[in-house]
Protein backbone atom coordinates (compact mmCIF):
# COMPACT_ATOMS: atom_id res chain seq x y z
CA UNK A 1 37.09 7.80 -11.80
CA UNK A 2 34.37 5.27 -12.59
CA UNK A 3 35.51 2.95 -9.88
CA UNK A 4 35.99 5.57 -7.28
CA UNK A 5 32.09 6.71 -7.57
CA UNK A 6 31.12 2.77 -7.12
CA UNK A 7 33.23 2.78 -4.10
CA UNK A 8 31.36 5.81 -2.98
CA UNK A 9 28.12 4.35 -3.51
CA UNK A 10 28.37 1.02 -2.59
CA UNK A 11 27.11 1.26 1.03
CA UNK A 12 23.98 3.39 -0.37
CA UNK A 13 23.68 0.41 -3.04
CA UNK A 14 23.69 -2.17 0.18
CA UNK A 15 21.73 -0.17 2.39
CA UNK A 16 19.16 -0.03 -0.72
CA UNK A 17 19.38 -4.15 -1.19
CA UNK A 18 17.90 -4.07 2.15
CA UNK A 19 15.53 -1.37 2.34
CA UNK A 20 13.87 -3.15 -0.69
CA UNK A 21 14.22 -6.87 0.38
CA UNK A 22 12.86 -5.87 4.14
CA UNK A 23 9.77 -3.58 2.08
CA UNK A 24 8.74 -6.11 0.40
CA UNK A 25 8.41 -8.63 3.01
CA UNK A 26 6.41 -6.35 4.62
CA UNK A 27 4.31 -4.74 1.97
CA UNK A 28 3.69 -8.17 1.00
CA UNK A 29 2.47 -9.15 4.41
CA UNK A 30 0.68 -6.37 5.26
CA UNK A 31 -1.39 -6.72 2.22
CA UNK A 32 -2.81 -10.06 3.31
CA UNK A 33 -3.88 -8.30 6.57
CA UNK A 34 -5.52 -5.12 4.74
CA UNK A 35 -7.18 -7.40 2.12
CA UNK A 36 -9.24 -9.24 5.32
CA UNK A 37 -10.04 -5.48 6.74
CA UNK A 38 -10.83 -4.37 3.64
CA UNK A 39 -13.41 -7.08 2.92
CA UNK A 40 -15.18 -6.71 6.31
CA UNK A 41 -15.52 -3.15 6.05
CA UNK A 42 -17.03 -3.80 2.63
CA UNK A 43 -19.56 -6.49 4.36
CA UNK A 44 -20.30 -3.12 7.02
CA UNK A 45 -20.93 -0.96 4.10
CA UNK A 46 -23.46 -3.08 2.61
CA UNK A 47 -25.13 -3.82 6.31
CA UNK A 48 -25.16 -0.19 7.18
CA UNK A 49 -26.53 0.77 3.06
CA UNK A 50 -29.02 -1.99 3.73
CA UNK A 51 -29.92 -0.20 7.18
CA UNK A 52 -30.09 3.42 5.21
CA UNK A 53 -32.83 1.93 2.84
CA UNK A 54 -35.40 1.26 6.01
CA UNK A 55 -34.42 4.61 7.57
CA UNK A 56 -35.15 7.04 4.68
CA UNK A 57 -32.81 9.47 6.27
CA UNK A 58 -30.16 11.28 3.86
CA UNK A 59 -27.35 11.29 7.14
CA UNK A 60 -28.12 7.25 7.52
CA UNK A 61 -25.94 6.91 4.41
CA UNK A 62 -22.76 9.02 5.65
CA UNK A 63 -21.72 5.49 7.60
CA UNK A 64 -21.66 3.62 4.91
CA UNK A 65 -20.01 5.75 2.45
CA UNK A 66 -16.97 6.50 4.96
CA UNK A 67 -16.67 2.30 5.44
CA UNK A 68 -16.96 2.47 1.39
CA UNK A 69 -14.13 5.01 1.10
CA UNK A 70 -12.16 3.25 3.66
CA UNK A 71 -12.47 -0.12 2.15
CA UNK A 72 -11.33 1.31 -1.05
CA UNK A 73 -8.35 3.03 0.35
CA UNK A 74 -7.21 -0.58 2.06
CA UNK A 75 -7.79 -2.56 -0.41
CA UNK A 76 -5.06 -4.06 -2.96
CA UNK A 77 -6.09 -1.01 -5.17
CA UNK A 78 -5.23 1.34 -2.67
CA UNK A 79 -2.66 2.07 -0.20
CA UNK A 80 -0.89 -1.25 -0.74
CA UNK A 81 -0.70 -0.43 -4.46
CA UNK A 82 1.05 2.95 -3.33
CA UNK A 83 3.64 1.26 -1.05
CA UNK A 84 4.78 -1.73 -3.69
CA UNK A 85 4.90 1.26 -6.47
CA UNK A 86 7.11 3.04 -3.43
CA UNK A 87 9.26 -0.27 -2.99
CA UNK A 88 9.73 -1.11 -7.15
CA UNK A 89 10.93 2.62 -7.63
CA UNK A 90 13.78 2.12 -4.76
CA UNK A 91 14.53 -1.33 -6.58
CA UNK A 92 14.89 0.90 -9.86
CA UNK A 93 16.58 3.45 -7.75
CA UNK A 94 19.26 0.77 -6.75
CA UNK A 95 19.66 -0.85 -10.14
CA UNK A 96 20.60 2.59 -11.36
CA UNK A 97 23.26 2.69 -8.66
CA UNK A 98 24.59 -0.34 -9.64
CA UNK A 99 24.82 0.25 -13.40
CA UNK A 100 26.95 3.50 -13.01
């Protein structure tokens, strides 16, 4: 019975394999990208927070705290953190295939 569910499974268990391998690759890739955004969008926050100071106006700040949120969200603590947590999980999803 055992070996008739691996049968069964094994194209899921390969079509996993490469799901993960391909996410990966990208998630790794994309991160490199999203760390260089994220890090300009910091440098606007800090130009636009600097500009807010001089103005004295409470809406002069809204600028710089959506670039702060958005630099947060793209940065390796963010999204990418989400999508490799997303890729491990299939990975753990596929080793549990395997080990039935």
């Amino acid at each position: 019975m055992r070996i008739i569910l691996k049968i069964l499974l094994f194209p899921f268990s390969l079509l996993l394999s490469l799901l993960v391998s391909v996410s990966a690759f990208l998630v790794g890739g994309f991160s490199v990208i999203l760390n260089i955004i994220s890090g300009l969008l910091f440098l606007g926050m800090i130009a636009m927070g600097g500009f807010a100071i001089f103005e004295s106006h409470i809406y002069d700040w809204t600028p710089a705290i959506v670039l702060g949120i958005a630099a947060f969200l793209i940065s390796p603590y963010g999204l990418p953190k989400l999508a490799a947590l997303l890729v491990v999980k299939l990975d753990d999803l596929n080793d549990f295939i395997k080990a039935i």
